[in-house]
Protein backbone atom coordinates (compact mmCIF):
# COMPACT_ATOMS: atom_id res chain seq x y z
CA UNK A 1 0.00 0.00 0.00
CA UNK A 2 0.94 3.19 -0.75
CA UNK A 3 0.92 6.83 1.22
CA UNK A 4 -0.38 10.52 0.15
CA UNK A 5 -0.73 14.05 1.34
CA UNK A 6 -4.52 15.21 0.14
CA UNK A 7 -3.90 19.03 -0.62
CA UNK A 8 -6.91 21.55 -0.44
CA UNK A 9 -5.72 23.83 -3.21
CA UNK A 10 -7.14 27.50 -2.12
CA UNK A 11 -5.22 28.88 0.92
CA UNK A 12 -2.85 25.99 1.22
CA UNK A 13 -1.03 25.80 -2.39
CA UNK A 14 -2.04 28.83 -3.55
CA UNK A 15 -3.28 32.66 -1.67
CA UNK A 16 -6.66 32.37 -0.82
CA UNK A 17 -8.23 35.94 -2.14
CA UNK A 18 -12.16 35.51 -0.59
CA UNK A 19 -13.65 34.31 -3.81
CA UNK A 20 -13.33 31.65 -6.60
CA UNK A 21 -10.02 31.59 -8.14
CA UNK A 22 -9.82 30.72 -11.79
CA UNK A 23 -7.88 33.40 -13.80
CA UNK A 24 -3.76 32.35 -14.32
CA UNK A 25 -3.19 35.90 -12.78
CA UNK A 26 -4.65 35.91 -9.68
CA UNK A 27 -3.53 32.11 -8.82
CA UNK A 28 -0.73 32.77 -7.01
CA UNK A 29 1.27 30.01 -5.79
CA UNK A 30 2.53 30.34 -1.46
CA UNK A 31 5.90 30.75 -1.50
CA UNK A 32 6.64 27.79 0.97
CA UNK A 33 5.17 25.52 -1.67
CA UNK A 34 7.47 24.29 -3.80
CA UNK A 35 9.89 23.72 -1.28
CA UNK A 36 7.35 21.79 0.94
CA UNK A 37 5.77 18.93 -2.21
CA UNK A 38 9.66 18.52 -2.84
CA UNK A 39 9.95 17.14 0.14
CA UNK A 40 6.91 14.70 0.50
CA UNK A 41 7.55 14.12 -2.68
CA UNK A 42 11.02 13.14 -1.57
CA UNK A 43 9.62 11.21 1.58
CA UNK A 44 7.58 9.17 -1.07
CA UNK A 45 4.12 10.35 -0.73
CA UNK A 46 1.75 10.95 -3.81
CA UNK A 47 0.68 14.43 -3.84
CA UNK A 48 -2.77 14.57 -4.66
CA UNK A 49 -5.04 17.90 -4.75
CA UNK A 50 -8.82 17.82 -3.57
CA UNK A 51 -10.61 21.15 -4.42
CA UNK A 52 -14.40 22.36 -4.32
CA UNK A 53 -15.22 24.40 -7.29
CA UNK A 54 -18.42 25.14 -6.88
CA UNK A 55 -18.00 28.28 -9.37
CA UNK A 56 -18.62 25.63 -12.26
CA UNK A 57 -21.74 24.59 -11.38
CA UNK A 58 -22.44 28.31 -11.01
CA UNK A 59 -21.62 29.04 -14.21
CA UNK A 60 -18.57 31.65 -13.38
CA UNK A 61 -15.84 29.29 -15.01
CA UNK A 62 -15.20 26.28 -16.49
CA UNK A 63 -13.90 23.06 -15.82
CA UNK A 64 -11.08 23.97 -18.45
CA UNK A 65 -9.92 27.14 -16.27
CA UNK A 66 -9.44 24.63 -13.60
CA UNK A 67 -7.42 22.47 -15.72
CA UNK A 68 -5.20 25.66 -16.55
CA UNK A 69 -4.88 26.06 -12.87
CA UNK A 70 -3.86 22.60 -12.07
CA UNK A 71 -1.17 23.13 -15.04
CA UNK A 72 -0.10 26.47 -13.52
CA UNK A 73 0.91 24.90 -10.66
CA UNK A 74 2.43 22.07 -11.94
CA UNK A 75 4.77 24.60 -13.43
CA UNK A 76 5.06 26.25 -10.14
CA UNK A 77 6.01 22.95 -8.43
CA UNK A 78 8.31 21.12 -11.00
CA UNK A 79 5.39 19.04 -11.62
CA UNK A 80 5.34 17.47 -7.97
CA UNK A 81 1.31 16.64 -8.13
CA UNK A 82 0.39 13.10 -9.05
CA UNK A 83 -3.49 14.25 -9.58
CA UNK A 84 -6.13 16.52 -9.11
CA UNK A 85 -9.72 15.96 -8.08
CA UNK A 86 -12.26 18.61 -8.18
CA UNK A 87 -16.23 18.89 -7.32
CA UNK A 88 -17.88 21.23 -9.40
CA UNK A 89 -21.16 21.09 -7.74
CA UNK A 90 -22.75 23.28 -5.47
CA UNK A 91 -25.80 22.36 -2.86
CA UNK A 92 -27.84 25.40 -4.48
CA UNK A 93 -27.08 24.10 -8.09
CA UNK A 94 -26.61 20.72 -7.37
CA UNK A 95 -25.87 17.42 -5.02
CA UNK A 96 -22.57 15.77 -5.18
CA UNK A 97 -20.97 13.37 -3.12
CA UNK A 98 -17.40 14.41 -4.57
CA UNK A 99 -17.93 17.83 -3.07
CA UNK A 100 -15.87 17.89 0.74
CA UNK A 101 -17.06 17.59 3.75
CA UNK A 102 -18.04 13.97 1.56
CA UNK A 103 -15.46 12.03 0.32
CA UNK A 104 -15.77 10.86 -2.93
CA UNK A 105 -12.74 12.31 -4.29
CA UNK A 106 -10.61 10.91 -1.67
CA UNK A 107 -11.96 7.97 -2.20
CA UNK A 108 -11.71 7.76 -5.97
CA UNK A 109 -7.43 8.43 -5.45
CA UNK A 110 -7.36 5.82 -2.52
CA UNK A 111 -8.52 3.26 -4.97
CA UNK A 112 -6.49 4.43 -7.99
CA UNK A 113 -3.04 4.67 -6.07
CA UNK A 114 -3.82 1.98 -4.07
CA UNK A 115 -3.32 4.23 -0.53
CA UNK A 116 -3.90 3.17 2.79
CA UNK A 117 -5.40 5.80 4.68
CA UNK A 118 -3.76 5.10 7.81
CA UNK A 119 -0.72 6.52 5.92
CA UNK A 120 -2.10 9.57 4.47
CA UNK A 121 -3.35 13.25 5.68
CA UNK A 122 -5.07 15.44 4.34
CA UNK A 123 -3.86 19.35 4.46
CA UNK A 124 -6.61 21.87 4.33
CA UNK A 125 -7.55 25.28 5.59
CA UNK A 126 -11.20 24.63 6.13
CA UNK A 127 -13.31 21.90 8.94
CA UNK A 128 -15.02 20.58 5.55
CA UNK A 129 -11.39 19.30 4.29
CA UNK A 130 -10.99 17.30 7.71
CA UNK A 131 -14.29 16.08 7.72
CA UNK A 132 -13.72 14.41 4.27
CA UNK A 133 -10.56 13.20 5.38
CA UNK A 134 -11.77 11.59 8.73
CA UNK A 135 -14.26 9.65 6.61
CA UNK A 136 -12.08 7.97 4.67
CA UNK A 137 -9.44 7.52 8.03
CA UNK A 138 -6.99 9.89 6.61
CA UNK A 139 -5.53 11.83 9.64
CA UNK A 140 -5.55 15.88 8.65
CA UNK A 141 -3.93 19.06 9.25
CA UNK A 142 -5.83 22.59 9.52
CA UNK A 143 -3.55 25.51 8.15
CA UNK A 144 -3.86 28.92 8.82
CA UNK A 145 -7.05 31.04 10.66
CA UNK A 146 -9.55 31.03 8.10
CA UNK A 147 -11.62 28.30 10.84
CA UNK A 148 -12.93 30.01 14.07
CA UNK A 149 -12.04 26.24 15.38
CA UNK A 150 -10.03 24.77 17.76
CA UNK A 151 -9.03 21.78 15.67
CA UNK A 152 -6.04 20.55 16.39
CA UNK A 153 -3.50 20.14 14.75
CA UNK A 154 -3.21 23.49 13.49
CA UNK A 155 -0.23 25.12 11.66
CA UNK A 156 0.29 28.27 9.96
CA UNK A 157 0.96 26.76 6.48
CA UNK A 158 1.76 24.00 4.16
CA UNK A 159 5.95 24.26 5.38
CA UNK A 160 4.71 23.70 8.72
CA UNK A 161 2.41 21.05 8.39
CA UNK A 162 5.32 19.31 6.11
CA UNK A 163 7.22 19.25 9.09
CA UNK A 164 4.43 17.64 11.06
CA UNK A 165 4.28 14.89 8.08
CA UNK A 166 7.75 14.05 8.10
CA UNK A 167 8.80 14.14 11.90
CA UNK A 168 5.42 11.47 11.95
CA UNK A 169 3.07 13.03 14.15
């Protein structure tokens, strides 16, 4: 069995900006990023993003722009990501089961890289990203204040939560 770190993409890859992110110019990739996927990547754990996108069910952008995203920081990482997974539902548009706090698209990479939860986290800046994550049995990390929650653990970024990954906690 294999091991990953699930990545929320907003305000954990890239800045989070208080709306839907979809134009190359305002994706802006955190500085400590590249530097942190190196190492997991380095540590031998799949890197695999997980991101709502609920602006494609409300017609704002397209499934494309997220592509162009995806690619954008591929570029940005040295093309560290294995995958990326995105819901593009929302509950006043639509249902989906892919869309976090469910876990359909945790469960979908589980099954295609052959992961054993026990051996994975997930890495998000929102409760909805651990929720998903606990119901699969991937442990998770909470970065940054955007949560009014005291989930623990909680680390100010994606460097910091690397160094909870790696030192095994």
């Amino acid at each position: 069995m294999n091991k990953a770190v699930f990545l929320d993409r907003d305000g954990v890859l890239n800045e989070e900006i208080g709306h839907y992110v979809w134009e190359l110019e305002k994706l802006v990739v955190l500085e400590d990023v590249p530097e942190s996927l190196a190492r997991l990547k380095q540590a031998g754990y799949y890197l695999i993003v997980v991101t709502n996108q609920a602006g494609i069910a409300k017609g704002l952008y397209t499934a494309a722009e997220v592509e162009a995203c995806y690619q954008k920081l591929q570029q940005a990482t040295g093309h560290a990501l294995d995958a990326c997974y995105f819901a593009p539902a929302h509950p006043s548009v639509s249902e989906s089961l892919l869309r976090k706090p469910d876990s359909l698209m945790l469960e979908k990479a589980l099954a295609r890289f052959q992961l054993d939860p026990a051996q994975c986290w997930m890495v998000g800046d929102r409760l909805r990203d651990m929720q998903a994550g606990h119901k699969v049995g991937v442990r998770g990390i909470l970065v940054g204040t955007s949560e009014p929650a005291d989930y623990q653990p909680r680390v100010a970024n994606l460097r910091a939560a690397t160094n909870l990954i790696l030192a095994g906690r």
